[in-house]
Protein backbone atom coordinates (compact mmCIF):
# COMPACT_ATOMS: atom_id res chain seq x y z
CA UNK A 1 201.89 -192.61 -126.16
CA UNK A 2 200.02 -193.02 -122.84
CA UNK A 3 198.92 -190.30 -120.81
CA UNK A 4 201.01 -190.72 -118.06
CA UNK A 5 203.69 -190.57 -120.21
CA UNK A 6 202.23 -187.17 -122.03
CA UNK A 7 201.03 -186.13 -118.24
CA UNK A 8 204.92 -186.51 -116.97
CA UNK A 9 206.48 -184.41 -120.16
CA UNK A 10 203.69 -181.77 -119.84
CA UNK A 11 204.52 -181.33 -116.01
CA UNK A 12 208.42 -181.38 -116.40
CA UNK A 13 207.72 -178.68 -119.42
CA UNK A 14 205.82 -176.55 -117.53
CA UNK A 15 208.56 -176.26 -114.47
CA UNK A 16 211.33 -176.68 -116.90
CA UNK A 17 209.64 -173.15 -118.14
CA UNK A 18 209.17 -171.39 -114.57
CA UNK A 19 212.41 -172.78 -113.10
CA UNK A 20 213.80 -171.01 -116.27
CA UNK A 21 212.23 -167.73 -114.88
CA UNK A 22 209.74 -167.33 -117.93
CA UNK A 23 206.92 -165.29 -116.69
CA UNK A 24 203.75 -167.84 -115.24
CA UNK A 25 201.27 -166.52 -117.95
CA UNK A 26 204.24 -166.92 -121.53
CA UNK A 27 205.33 -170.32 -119.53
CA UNK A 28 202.15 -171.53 -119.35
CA UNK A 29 201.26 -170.84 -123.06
CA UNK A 30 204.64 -171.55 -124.47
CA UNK A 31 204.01 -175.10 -123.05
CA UNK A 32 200.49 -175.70 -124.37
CA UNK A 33 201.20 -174.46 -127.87
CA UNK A 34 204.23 -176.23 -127.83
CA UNK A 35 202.07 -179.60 -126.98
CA UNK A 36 199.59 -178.91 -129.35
CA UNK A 37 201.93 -178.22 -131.98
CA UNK A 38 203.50 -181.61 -131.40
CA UNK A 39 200.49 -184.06 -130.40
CA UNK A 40 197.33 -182.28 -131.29
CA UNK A 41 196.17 -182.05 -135.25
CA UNK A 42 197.92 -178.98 -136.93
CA UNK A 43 194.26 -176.90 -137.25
CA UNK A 44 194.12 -176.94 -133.51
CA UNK A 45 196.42 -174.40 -133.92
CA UNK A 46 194.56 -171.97 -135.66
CA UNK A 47 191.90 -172.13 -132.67
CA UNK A 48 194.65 -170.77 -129.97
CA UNK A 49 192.52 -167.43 -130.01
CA UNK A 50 189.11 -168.56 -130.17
CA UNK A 51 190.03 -170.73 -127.54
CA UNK A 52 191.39 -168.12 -125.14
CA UNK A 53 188.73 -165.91 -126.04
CA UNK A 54 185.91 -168.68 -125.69
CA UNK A 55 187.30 -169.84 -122.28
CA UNK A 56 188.01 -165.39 -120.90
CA UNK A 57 184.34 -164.20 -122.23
CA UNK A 58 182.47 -165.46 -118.84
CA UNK A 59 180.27 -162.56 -117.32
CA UNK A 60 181.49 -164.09 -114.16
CA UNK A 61 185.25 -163.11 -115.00
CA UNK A 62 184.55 -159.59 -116.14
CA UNK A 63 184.30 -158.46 -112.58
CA UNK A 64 187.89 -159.11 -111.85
CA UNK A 65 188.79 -155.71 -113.36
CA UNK A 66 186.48 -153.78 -111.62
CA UNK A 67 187.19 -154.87 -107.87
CA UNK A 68 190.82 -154.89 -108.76
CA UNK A 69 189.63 -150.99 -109.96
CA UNK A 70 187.80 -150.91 -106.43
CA UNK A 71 191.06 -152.17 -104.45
CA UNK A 72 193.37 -149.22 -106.48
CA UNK A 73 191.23 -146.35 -105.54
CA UNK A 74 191.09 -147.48 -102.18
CA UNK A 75 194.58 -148.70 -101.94
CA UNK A 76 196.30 -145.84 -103.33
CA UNK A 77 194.32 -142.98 -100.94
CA UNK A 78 194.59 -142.80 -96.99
CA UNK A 79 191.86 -145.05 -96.86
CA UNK A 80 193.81 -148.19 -95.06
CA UNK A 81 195.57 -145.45 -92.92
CA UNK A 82 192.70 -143.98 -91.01
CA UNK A 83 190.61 -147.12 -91.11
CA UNK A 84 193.67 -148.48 -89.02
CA UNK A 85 193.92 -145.42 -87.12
CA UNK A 86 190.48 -145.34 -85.87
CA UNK A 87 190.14 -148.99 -85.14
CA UNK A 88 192.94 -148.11 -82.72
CA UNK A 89 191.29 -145.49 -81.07
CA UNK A 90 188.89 -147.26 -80.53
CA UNK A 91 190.12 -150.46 -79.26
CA UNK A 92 193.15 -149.08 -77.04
CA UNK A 93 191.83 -150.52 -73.52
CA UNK A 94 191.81 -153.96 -74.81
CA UNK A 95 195.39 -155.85 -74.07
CA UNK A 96 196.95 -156.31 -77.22
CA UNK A 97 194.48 -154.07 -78.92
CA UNK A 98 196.51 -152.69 -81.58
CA UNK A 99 197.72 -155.93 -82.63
CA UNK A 100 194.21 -156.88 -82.43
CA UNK A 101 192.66 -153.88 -84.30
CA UNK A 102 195.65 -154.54 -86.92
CA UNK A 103 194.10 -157.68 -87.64
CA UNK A 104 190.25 -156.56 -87.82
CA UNK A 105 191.89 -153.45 -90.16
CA UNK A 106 193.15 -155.80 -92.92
CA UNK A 107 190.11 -158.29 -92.75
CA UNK A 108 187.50 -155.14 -93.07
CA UNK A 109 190.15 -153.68 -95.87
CA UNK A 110 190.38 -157.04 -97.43
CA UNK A 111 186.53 -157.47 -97.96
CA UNK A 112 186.66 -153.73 -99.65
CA UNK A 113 189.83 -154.65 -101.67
CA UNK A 114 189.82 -158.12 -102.59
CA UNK A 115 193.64 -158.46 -102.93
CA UNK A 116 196.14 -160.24 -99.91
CA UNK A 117 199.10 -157.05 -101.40
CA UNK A 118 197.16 -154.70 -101.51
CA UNK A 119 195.80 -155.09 -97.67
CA UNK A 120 199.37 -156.01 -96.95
CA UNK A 121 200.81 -153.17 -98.20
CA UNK A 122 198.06 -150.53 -97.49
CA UNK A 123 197.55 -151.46 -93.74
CA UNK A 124 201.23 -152.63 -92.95
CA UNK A 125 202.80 -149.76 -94.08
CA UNK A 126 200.45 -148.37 -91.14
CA UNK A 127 200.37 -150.63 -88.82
CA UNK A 128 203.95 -151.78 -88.18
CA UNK A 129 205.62 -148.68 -87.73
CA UNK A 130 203.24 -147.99 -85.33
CA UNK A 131 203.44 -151.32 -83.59
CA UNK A 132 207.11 -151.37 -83.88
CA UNK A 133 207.31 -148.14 -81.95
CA UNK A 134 205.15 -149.13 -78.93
CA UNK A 135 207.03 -151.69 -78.13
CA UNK A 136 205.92 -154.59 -80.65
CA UNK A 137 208.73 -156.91 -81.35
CA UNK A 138 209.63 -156.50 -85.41
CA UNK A 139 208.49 -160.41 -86.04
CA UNK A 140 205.30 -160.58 -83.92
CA UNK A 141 204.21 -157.20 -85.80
CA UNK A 142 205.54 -158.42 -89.54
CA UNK A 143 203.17 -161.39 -88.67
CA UNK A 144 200.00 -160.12 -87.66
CA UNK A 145 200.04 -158.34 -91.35
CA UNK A 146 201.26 -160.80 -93.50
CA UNK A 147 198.55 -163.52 -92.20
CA UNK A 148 195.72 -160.13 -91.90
CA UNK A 149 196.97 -159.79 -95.45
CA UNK A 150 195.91 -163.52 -96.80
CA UNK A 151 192.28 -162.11 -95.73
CA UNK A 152 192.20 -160.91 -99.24
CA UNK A 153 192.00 -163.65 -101.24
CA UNK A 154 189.27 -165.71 -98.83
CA UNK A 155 186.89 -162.66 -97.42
CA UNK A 156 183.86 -161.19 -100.21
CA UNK A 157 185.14 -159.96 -103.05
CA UNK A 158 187.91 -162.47 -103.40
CA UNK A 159 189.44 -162.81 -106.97
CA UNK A 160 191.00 -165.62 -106.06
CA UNK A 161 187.14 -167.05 -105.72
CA UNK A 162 185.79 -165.72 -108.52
CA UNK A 163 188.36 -168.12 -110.59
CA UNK A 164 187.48 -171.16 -108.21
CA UNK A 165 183.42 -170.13 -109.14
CA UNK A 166 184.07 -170.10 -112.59
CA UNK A 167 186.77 -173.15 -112.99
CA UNK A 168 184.59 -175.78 -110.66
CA UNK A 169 181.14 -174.19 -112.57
CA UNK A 170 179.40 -172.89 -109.23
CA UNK A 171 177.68 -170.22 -107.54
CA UNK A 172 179.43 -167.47 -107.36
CA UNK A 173 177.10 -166.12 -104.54
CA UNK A 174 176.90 -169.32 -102.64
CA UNK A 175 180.85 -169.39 -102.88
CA UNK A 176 180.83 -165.94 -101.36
CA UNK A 177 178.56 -166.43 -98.51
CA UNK A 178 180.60 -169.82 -97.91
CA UNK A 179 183.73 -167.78 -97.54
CA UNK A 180 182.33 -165.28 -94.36
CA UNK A 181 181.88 -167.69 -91.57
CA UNK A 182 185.68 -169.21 -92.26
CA UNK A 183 186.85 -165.88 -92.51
CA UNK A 184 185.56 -164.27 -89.62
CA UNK A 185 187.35 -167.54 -87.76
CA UNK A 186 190.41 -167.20 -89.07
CA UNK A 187 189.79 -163.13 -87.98
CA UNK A 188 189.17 -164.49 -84.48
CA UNK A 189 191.52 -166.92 -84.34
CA UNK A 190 194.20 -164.45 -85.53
CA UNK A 191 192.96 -161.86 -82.87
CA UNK A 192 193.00 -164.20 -79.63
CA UNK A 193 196.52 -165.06 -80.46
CA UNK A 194 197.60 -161.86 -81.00
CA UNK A 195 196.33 -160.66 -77.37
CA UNK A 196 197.56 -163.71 -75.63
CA UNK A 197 201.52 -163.40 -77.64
CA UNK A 198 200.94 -159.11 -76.54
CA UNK A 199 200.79 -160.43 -73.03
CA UNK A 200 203.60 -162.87 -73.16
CA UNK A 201 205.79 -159.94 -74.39
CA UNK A 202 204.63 -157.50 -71.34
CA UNK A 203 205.49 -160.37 -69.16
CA UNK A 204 209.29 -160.49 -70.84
CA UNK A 205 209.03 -156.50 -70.85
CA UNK A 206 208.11 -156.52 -66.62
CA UNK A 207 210.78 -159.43 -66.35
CA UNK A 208 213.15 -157.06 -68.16
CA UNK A 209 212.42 -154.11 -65.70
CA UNK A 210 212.00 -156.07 -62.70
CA UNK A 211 215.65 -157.50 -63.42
CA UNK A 212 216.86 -153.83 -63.73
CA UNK A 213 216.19 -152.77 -66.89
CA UNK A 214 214.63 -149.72 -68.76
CA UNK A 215 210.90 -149.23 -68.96
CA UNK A 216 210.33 -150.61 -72.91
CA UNK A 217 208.02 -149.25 -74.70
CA UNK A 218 205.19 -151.93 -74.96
CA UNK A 219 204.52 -151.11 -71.25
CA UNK A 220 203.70 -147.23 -71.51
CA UNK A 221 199.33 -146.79 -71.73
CA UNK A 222 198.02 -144.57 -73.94
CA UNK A 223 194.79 -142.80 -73.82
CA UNK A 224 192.52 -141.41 -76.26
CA UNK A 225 189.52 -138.62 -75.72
CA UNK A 226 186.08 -139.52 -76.75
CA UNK A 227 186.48 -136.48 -78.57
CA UNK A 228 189.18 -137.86 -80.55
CA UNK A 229 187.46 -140.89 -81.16
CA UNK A 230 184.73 -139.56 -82.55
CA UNK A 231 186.91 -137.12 -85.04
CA UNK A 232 188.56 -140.33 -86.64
CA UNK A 233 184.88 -141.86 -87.30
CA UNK A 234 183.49 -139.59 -90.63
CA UNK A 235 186.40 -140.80 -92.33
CA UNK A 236 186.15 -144.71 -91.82
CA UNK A 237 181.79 -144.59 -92.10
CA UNK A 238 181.99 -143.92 -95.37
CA UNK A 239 183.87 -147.15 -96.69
CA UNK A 240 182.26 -149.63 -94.29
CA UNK A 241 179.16 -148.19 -95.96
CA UNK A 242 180.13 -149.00 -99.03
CA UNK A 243 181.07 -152.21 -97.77
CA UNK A 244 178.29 -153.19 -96.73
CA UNK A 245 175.73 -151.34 -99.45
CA UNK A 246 178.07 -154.00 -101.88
CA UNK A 247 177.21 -156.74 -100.09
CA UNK A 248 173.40 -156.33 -99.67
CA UNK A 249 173.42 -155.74 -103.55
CA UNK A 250 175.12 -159.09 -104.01
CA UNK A 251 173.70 -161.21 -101.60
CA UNK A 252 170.12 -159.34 -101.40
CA UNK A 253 169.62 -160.25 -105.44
CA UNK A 254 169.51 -157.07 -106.61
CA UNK A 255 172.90 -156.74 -108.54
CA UNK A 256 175.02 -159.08 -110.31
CA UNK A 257 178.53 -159.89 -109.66
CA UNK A 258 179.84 -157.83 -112.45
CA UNK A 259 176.82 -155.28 -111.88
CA UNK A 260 177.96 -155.32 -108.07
CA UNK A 261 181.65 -154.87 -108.85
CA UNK A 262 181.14 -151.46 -111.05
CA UNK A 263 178.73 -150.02 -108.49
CA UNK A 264 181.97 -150.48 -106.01
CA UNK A 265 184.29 -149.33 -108.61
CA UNK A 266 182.22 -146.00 -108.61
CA UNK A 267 181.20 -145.55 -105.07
CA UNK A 268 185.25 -146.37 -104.37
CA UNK A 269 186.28 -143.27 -107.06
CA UNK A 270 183.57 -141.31 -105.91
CA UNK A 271 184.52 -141.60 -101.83
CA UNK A 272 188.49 -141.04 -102.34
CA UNK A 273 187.17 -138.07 -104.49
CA UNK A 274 184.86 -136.95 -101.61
CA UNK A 275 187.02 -137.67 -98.79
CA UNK A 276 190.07 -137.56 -99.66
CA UNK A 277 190.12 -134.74 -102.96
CA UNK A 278 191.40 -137.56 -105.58
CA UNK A 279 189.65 -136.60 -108.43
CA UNK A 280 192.21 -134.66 -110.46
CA UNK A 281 193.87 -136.45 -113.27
CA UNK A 282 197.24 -136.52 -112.16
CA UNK A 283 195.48 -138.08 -108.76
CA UNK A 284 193.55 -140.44 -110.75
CA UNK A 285 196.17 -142.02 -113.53
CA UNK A 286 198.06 -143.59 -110.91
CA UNK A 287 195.41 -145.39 -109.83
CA UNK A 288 193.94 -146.65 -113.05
CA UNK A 289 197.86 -146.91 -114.57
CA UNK A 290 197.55 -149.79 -111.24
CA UNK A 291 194.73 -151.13 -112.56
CA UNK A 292 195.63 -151.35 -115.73
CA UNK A 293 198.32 -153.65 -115.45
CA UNK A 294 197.61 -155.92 -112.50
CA UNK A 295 194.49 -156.56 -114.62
CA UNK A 296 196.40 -157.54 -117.61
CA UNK A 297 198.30 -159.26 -115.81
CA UNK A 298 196.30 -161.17 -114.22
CA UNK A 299 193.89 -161.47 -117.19
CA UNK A 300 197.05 -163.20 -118.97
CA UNK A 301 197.57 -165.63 -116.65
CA UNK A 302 193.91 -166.69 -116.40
CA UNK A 303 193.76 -166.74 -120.43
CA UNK A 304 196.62 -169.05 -121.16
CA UNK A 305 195.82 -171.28 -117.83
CA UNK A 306 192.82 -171.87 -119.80
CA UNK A 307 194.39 -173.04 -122.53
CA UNK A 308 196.86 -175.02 -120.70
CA UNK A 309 194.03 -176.96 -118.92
CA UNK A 310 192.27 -176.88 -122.70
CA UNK A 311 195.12 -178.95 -123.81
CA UNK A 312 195.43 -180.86 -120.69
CA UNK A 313 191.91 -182.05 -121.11
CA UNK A 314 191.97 -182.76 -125.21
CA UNK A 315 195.56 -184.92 -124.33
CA UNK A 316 193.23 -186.87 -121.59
CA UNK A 317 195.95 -186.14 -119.76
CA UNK A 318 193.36 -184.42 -116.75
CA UNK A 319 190.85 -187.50 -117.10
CA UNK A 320 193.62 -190.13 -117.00
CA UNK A 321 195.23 -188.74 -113.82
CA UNK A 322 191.28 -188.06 -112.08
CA UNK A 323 190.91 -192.09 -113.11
CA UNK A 324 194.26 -192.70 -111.44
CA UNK A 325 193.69 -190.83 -108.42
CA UNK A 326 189.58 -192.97 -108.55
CA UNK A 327 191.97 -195.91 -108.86
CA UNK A 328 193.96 -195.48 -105.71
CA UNK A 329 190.99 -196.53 -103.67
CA UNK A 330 191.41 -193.92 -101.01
CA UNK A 331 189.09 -193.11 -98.41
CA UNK A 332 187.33 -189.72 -98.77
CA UNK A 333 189.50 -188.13 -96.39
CA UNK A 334 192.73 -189.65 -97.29
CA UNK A 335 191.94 -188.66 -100.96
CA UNK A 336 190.96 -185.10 -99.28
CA UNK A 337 194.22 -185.00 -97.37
CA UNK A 338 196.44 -185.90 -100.56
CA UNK A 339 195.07 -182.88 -102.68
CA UNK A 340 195.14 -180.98 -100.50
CA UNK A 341 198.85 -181.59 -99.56
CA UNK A 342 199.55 -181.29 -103.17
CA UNK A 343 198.03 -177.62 -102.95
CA UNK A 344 200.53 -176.78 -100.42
CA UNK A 345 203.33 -178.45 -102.13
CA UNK A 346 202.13 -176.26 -105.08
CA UNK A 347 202.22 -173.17 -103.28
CA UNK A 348 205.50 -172.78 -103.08
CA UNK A 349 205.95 -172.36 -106.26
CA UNK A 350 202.60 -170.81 -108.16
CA UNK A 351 200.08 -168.18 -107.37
CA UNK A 352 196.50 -168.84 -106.06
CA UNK A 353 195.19 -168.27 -109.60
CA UNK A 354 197.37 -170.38 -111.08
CA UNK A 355 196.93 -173.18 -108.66
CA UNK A 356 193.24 -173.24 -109.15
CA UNK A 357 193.39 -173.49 -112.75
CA UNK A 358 195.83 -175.75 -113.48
CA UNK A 359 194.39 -178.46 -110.47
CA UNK A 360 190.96 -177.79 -110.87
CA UNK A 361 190.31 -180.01 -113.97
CA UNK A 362 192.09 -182.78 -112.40
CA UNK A 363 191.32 -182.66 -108.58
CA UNK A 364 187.35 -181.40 -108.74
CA UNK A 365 185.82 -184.67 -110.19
CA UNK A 366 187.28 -186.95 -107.77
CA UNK A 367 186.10 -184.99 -104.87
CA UNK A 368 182.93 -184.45 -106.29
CA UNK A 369 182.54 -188.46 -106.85
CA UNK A 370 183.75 -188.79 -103.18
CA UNK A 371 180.85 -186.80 -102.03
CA UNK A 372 182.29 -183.48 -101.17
CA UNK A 373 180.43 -180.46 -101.67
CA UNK A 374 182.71 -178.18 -104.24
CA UNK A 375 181.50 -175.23 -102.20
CA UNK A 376 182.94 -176.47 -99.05
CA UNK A 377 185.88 -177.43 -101.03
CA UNK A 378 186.63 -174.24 -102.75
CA UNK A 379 186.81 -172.72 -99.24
CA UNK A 380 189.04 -175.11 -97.71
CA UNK A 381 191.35 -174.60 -100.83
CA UNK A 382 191.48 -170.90 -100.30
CA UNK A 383 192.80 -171.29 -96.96
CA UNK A 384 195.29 -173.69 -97.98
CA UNK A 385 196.67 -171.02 -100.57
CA UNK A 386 196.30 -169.03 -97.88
CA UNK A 387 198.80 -170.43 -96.23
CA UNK A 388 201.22 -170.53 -99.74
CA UNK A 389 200.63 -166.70 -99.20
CA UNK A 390 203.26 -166.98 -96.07
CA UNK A 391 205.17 -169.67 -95.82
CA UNK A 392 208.54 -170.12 -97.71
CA UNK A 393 210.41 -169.83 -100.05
CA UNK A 394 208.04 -167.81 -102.72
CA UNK A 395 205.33 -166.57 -99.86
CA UNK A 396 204.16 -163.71 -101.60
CA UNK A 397 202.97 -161.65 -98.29
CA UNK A 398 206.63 -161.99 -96.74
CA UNK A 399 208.24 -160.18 -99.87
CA UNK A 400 205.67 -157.72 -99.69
CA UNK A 401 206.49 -156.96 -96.06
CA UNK A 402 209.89 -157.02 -96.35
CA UNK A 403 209.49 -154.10 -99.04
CA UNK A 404 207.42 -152.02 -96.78
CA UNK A 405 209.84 -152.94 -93.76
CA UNK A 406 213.49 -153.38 -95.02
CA UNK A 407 215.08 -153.66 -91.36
CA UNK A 408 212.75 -156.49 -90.06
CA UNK A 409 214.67 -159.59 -91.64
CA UNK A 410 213.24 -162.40 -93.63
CA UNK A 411 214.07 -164.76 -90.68
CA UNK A 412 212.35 -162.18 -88.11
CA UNK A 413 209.59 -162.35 -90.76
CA UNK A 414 209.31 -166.30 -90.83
CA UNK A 415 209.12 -166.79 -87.43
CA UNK A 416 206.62 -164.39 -86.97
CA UNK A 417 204.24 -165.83 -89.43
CA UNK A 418 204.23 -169.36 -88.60
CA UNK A 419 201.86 -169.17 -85.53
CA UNK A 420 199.29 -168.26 -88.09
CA UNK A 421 199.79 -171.00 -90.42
CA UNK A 422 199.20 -173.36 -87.32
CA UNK A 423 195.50 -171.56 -87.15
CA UNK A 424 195.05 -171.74 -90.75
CA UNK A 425 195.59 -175.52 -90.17
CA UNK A 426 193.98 -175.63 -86.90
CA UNK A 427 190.77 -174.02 -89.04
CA UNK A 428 190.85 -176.43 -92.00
CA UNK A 429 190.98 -179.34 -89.32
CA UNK A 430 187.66 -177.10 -87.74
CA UNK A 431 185.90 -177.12 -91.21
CA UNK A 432 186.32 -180.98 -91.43
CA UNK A 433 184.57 -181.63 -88.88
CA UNK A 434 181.97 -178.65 -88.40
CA UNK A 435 181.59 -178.36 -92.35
CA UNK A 436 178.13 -175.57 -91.46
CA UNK A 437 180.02 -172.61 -91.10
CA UNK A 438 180.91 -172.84 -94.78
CA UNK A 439 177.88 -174.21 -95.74
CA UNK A 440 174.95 -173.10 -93.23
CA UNK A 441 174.89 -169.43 -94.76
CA UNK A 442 174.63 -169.93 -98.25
CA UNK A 443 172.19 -172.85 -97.18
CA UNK A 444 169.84 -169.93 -95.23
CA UNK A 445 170.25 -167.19 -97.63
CA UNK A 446 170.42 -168.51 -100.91
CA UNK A 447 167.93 -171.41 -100.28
């Protein structure tokens, strides 16, 4: 049997199995034991474990617990709450500034959590009830979360990187560093749009008035007191510390990955302990209980998407469809273009993690014969997943705000979030053709 045929069964399998509402991880295993019970030599299936536990015993993959640890404690204690709070404060003068301090508050809770839900969840359950009530209209406010949200997966420590690092064999460091100057676009890009849309909705709000109306409540100024400022600042100093002690233990050589994502597990117990009094064990079993099972979870997924690429590989079904997609003749950007359509076309259906496994086996060694550096690629994915994050039908980020904000309709929702998947695009189009602000920092700091 050819591999395109064995290629076209193992792809209809594997959405036969998630149309069918198996869970990812059990439909991604079902279908590669399944395959190599029927086309692989009977022994192979006496390696299923060994090769699950061969493929999950990277160093590199053992920090995935420990940020997602990190994220929980911070997560689960008022940590999101006041860091919004204060950026507020702080930032009240500028027009749109708590849309714009929204934003900043899920990219710096992003970099300390590492999870797009999480910062979702944590900040929006902040933010846009307090956006909402001055004067914030629902979808403009259920946006500016669900895009600060996708932060998670692209800003230091991404999970969603750590898989790319370990499925396309690179630098887990150099991936990092690649990932801030992207980021901090995307945080700028996100901002500027969300002043200019606050002052197209003070324009409709003066129309309003000027036509008769009542005073809404986007156009009443607030004020705060230095003194109140500087009350709201112990509180946040603390976790940007820890932010940034992480980071100069990563990127200054002195920790590991792993090494670096225990000493923020700690710091992150030992500040919500400090700050907040979460240290009791009925404080503390929530937040490991979390752990706990979005680790599995996720550690389930990554452990049978092994496999599944495993038997993808042994099949040559992986190689055969690389060669075809060599075979095409494409120019590098055409072939560029194509995967990276197929990423989105992927997205609405699969996770980031499962994306990157399942594609990377098949998609990396073209690109890399095409010339593109894999670090500059596994960046540019990321914001393409990004975008699978918040766009329909299975965005993630738009359930998870429709939880935390029941009234504020899907279709309010929508709308609101598709002015930031134009600057997600608008950015990958950026990175094209200014590929240094991926690549310069790694290039500076890592030599």
């Amino acid at each position: 049997m050819s591999a395109l045929t064995l290629g076209l069964m193992y792809g209809g399998a594997t959405l036969a199995a998630m149309f069918a509402g198996i869970p990812i991880a059990f439909a991604l295993g079902a279908v590669a034991v399944g395959f190599m019970f029927v086309f692989m030599p009977h022994a192979a299936l006496d390696t299923v474990a060994q090769n699950v536990y061969e493929e999950m015993s990277s160093i590199t993959l053992l920090s995935i617990p420990l940020f997602i640890l990190k994220g929980a404690a911070i997560g689960r204690s008022r940590a999101g709450a006041d860091l919004y709070s204060a950026l507020h404060a702080w930032m009240y003068r500028i027009p749109g500034g708590l849309g714009i301090a929204n934003v900043f508050a899920c990219a710096l809770f992003a970099a300390m959590a590492g999870s797009s839900p999480a910062t979702c969840s944590a900040i929006g359950s902040a933010g846009i009830p307090e956006m909402r009530k001055r004067g914030y209209s629902p979808g403009f406010a259920a946006g500016i979360i669900a895009a600060g949200g996708t932060l998670g997966i692209l800003l230091p420590p991404s999970i969603t990187m750590i898989l790319y690092a370990v499925a396309a064999e690179v630098s887990l460091g150099r991936l990092f560093l690649a990932a801030i100057g992207p980021g901090l676009l995307l945080v700028v890009l996100f901002a500027v749009y969300s002043g200019l849309r606050y002052r197209k909705e003070v324009r409709l709000a003066q129309a309003s008035v000027a036509e008769g109306g009542l005073p809404p409540a986007i156009l009443v100024q607030e004020t705060y007191s230095r003194a109140q400022k500087l009350a709201l600042a112990p509180r946040v100093v603390p976790f940007v510390a820890l932010l940034t002690g992480v980071m100069i233990a990563l990127y200054g050589g002195y920790a590991t990955p792993s090494e670096t994502a225990g000493l923020g597990a700690l710091l992150a117990l030992a500040l919500i302990g400090v700050i907040y009094g979460v240290w009791r064990a009925r404080d503390l079993v929530p937040i490991l209980h979390s752990t706990l099972r979005e680790s599995t979870m996720l550690m389930m997924i990554i452990g049978m998407s092994l496999l599944y690429s495993y038997v993808m590989s042994y099949l040559h079904i992986s190689q055969a469809t690389a060669q075809a997609i060599v075979a095409l003749g494409l120019g590098k950007w055409a072939l560029l273009a194509m995967i990276l359509l197929m990423v989105v076309v992927l997205g609405f259906f699969l996770p980031p993690v499962s994306i990157i496994l399942m594609t990377a086996p098949i998609v990396l060694p073209p690109l890399k014969a095409a010339g593109f550096d894999l670090i500059w690629f596994g960046v540019t994915m990321t914001i393409v997943m990004e975008m699978g994050l918040i766009h329909p039908p299975v965005g993630l980020n738009l359930f998870v705000i429709k939880n935390i904000a029941p009234d504020i309709s899907l279709r309010e929702i929508v709308w609101g979030v598709l002015p930031f998947v134009g600057l997600m695009v608008l950015t990958i189009l950026i990175l094209c053709f200014v590929p240094g602000i991926a690549t310069w920092l790694p290039a500076v700091v890592m030599k």
